[in-house]
C-alpha atoms as a PDB file:
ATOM      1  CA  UNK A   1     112.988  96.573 108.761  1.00  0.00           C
ATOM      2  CA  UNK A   2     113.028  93.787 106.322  1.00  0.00           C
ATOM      3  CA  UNK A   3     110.069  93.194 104.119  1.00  0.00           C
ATOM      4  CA  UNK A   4     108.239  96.012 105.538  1.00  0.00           C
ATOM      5  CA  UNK A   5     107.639  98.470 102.343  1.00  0.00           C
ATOM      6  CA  UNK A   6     104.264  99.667 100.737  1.00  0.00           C
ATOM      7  CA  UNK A   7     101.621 100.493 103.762  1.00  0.00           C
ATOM      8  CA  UNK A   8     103.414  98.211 105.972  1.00  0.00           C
ATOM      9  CA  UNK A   9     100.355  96.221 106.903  1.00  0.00           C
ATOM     10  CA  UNK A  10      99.463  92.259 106.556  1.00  0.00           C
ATOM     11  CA  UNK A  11      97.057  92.989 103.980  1.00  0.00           C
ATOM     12  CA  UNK A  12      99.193  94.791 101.569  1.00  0.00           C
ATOM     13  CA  UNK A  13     102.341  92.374 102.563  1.00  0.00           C
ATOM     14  CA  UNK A  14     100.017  89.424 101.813  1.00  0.00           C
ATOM     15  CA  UNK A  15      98.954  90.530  98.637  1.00  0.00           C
ATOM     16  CA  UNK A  16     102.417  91.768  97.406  1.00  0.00           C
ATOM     17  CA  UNK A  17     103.489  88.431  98.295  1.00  0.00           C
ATOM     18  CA  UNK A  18     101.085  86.586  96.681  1.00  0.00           C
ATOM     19  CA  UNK A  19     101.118  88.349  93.311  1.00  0.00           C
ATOM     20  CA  UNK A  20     104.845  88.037  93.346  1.00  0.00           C
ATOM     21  CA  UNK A  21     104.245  84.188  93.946  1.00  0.00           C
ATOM     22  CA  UNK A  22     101.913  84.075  91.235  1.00  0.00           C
ATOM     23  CA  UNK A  23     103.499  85.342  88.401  1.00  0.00           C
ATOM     24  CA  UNK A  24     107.136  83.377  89.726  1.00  0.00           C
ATOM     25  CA  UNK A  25     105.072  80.149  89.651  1.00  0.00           C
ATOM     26  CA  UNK A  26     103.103  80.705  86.058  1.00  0.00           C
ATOM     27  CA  UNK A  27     107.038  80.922  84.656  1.00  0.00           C
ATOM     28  CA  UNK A  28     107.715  77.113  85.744  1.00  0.00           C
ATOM     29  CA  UNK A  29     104.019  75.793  84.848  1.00  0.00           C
ATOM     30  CA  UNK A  30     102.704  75.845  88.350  1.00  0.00           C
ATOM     31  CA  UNK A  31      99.613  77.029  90.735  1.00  0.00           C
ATOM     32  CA  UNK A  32     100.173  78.944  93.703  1.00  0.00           C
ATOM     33  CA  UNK A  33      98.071  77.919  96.797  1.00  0.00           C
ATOM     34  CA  UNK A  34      98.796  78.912 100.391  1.00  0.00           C
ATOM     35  CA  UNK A  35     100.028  75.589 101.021  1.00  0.00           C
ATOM     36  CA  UNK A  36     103.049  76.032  99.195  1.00  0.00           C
ATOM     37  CA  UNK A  37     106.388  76.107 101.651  1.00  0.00           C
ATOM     38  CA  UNK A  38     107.994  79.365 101.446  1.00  0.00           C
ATOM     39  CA  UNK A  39     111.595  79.268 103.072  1.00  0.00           C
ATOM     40  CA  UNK A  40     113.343  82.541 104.533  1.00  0.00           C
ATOM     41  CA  UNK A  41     116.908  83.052 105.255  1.00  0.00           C
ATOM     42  CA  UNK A  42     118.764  85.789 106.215  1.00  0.00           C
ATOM     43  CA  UNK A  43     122.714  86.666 105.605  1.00  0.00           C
ATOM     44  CA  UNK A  44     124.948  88.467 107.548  1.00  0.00           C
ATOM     45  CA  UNK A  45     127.904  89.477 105.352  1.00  0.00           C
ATOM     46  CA  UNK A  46     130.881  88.683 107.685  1.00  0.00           C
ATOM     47  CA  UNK A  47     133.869  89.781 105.338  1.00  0.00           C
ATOM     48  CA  UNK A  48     134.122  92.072 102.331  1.00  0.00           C
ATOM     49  CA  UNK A  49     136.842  93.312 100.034  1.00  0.00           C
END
């Protein structure tokens, strides 16, 4: 499951995320707001050594 530690609920995912958000953003001078455009991608390794 990606993303899905701690209690596995919205709640604690939401919080998590914001407080993660929060301290990123005070590094770099800036507010976090739920406005702000979070983008998500996920790899798929295709070739290792």
């Amino acid at each position: 499951m990606i993303e899905g530690e701690g209690g596995k609920s919205l709640d604690y995912w939401r919080r998590a995320h914001i407080n993660f958000f929060t301290r990123e953003l005070e590094g770099i001078g800036a507010e976090f707001n739920e406005d702000v455009l979070v983008v998500f991608e996920e790899f798929e390794v295709v070739f290792q050594f």
